[in-house]
C-alpha atoms as a PDB file:
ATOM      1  CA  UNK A   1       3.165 -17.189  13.940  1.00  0.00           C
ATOM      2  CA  UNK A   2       6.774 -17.864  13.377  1.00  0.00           C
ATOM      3  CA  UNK A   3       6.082 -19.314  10.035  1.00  0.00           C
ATOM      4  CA  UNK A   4       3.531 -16.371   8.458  1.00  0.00           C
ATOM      5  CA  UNK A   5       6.322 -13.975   9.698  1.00  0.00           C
ATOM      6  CA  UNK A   6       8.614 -16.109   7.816  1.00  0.00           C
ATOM      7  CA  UNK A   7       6.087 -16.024   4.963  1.00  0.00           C
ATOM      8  CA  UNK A   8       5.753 -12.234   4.379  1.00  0.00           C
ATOM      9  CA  UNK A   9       9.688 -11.918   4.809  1.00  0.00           C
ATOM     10  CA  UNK A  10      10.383 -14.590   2.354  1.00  0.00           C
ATOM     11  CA  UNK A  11       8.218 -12.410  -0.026  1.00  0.00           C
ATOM     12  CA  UNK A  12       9.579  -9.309   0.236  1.00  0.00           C
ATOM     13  CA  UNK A  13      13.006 -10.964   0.446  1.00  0.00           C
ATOM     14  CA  UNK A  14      12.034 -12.466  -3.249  1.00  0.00           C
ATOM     15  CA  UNK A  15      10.171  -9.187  -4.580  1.00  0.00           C
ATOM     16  CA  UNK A  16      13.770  -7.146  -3.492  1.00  0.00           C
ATOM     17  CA  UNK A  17      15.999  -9.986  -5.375  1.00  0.00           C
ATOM     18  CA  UNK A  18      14.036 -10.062  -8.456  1.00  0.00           C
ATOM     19  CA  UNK A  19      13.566  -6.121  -8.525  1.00  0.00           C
ATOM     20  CA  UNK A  20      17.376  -5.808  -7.869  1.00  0.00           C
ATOM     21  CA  UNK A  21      18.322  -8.657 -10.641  1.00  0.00           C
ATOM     22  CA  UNK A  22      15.980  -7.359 -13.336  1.00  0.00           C
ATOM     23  CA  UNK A  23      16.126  -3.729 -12.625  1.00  0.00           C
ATOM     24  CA  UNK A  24      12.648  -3.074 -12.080  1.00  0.00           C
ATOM     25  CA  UNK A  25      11.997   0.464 -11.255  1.00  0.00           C
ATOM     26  CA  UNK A  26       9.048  -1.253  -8.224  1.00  0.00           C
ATOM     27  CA  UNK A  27       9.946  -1.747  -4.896  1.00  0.00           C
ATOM     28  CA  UNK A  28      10.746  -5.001  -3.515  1.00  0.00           C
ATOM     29  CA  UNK A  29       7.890  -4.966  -0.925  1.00  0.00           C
ATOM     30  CA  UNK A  30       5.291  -4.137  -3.533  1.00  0.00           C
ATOM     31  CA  UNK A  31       6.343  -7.147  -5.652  1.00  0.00           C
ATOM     32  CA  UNK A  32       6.660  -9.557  -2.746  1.00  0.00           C
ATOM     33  CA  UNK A  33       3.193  -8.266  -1.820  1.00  0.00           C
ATOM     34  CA  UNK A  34       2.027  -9.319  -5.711  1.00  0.00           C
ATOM     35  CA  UNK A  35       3.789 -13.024  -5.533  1.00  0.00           C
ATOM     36  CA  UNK A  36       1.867 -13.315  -1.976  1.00  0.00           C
ATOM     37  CA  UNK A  37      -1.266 -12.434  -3.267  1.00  0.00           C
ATOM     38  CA  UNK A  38      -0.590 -14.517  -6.249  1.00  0.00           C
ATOM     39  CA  UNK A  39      -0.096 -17.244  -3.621  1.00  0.00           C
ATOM     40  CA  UNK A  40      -3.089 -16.816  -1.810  1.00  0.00           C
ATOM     41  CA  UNK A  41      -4.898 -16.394  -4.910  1.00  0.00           C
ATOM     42  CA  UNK A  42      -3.879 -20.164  -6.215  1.00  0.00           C
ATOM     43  CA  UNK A  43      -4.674 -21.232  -2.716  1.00  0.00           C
ATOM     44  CA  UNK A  44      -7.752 -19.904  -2.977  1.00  0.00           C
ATOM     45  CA  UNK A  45      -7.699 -18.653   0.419  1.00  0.00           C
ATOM     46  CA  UNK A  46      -5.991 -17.259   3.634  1.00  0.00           C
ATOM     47  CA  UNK A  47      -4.385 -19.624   6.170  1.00  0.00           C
ATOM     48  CA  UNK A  48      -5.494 -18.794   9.647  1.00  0.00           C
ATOM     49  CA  UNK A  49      -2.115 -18.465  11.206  1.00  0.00           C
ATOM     50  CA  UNK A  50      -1.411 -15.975   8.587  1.00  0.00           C
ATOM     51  CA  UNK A  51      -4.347 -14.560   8.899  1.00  0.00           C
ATOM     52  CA  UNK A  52      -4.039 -14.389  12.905  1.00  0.00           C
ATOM     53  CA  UNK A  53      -0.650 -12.644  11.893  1.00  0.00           C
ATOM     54  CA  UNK A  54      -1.790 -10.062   9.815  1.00  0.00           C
ATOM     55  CA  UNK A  55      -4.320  -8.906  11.836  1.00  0.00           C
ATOM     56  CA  UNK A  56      -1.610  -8.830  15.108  1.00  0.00           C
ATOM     57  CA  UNK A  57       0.671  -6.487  13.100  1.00  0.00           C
ATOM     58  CA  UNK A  58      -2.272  -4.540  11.812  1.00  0.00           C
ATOM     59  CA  UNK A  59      -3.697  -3.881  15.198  1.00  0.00           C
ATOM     60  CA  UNK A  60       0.198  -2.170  15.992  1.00  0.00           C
ATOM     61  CA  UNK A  61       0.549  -0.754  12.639  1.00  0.00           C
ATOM     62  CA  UNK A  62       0.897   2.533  14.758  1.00  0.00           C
ATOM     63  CA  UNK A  63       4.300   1.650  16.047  1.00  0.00           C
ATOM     64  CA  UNK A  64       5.894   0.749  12.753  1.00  0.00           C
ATOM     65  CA  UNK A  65       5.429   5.047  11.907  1.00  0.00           C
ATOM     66  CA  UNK A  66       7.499   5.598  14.774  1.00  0.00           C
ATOM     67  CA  UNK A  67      10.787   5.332  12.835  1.00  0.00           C
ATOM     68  CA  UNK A  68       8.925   7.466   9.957  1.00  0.00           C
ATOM     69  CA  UNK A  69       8.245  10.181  12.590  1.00  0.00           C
ATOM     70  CA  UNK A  70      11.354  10.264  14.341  1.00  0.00           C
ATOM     71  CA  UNK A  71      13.055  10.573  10.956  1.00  0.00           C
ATOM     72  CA  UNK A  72      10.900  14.154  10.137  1.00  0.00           C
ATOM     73  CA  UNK A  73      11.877  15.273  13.805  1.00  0.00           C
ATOM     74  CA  UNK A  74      15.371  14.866  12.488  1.00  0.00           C
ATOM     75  CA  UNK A  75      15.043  16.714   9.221  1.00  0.00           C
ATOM     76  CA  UNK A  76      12.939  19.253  10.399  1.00  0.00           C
ATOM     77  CA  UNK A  77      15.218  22.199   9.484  1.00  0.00           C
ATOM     78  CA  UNK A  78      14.578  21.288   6.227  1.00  0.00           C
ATOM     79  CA  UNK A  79      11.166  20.570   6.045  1.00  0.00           C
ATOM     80  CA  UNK A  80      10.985  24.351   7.337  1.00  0.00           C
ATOM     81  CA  UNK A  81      12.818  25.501   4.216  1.00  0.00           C
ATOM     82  CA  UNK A  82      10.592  23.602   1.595  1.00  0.00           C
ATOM     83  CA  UNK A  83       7.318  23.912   3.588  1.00  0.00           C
ATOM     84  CA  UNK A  84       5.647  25.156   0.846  1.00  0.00           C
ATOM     85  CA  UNK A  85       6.663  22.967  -1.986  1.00  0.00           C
ATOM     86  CA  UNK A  86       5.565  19.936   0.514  1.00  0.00           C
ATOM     87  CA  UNK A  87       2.652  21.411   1.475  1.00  0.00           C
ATOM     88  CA  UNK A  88       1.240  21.938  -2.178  1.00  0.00           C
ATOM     89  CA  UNK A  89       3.046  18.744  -3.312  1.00  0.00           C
ATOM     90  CA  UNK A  90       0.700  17.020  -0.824  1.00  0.00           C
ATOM     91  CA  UNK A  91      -2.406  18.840  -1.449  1.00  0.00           C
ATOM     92  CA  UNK A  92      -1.937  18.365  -5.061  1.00  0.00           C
ATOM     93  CA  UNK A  93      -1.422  14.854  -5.137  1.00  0.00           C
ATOM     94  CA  UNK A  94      -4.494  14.109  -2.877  1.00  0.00           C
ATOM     95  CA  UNK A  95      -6.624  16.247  -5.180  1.00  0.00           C
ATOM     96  CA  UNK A  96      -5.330  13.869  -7.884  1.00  0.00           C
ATOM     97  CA  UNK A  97      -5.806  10.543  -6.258  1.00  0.00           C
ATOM     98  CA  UNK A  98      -9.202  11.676  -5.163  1.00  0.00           C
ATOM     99  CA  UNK A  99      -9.541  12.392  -8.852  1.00  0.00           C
ATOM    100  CA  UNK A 100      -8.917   9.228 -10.384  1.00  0.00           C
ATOM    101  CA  UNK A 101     -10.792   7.575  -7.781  1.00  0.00           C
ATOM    102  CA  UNK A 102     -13.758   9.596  -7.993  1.00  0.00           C
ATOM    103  CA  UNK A 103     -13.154   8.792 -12.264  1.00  0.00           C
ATOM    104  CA  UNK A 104     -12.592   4.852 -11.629  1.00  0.00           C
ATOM    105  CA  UNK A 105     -15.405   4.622  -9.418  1.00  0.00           C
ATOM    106  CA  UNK A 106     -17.900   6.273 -12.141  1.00  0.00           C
ATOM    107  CA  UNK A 107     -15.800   4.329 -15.237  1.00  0.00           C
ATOM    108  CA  UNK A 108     -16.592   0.905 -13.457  1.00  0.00           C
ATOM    109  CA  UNK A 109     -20.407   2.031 -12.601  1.00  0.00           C
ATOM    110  CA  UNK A 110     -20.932   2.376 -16.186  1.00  0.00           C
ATOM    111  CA  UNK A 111     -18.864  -0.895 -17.290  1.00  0.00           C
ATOM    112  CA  UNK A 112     -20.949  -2.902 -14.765  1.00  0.00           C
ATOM    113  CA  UNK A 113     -23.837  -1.450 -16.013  1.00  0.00           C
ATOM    114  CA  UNK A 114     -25.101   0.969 -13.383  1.00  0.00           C
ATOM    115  CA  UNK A 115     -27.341   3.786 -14.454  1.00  0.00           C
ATOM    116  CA  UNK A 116     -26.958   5.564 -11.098  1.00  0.00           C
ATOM    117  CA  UNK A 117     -22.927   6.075 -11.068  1.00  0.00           C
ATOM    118  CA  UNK A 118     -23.625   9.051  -9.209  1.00  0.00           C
ATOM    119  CA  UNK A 119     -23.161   7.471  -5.665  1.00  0.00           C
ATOM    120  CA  UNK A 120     -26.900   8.100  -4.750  1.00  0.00           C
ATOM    121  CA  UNK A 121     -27.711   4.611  -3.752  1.00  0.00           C
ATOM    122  CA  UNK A 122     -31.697   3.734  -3.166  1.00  0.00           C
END
């Protein structure tokens, strides 16, 4: 376990150095994420202890919004003064993302060939 933790540190460790040294508006976790995927990809697979380690921080992925939330608790004089500009800001960007999903999702269905893109599977 020691070593996957190691692993996924060393990654985002990299992805924040080389976003930091080229100046690449991406955060460092995404980019470590990339090179690890990259990683598994030339592997061509998952090692079980990583695998057993991904799955233990998944199954207490709850606790890691606790900073997150306690963060809002202490800003929540101003979330009161911009309520509305966060609450349409939110709605507005999950009417977009479902959007471009619901776009991607037909786009591929007619690259792949699909005649029934609609979603009504038989």
């Amino acid at each position: 376990m020691l070593e996957s933790l190691t692993l996924l540190l060393v990654c985002q460790l990299t992805g924040e150095v080389i976003v930091r040294f080229l100046d690449i508006p991406l955060p460092g976790p995404v980019l470590g994420m990339v090179l690890l995927f990259t990683g598994l990809l030339v592997r061509r697979g998952v090692p079980k202890t990583l695998q057993d380690t991904a799955s233990g921080l998944l199954s207490n992925l709850s606790l890691l919004f606790v900073p997150a939330g306690v963060g809002v608790m202490l800003h929540v004089t101003r979330i009161q003064d911009a309520w509305l500009a966060i609450g349409a800001s939110l709605i507005l960007s999950t009417l977009i993302a479902v959007g471009v999903t619901a776009g991607t999702m037909v786009l591929l269905g007619r690259l792949s060939g699909d005649r029934d893109s609609g979603g009504e599977g038989n």
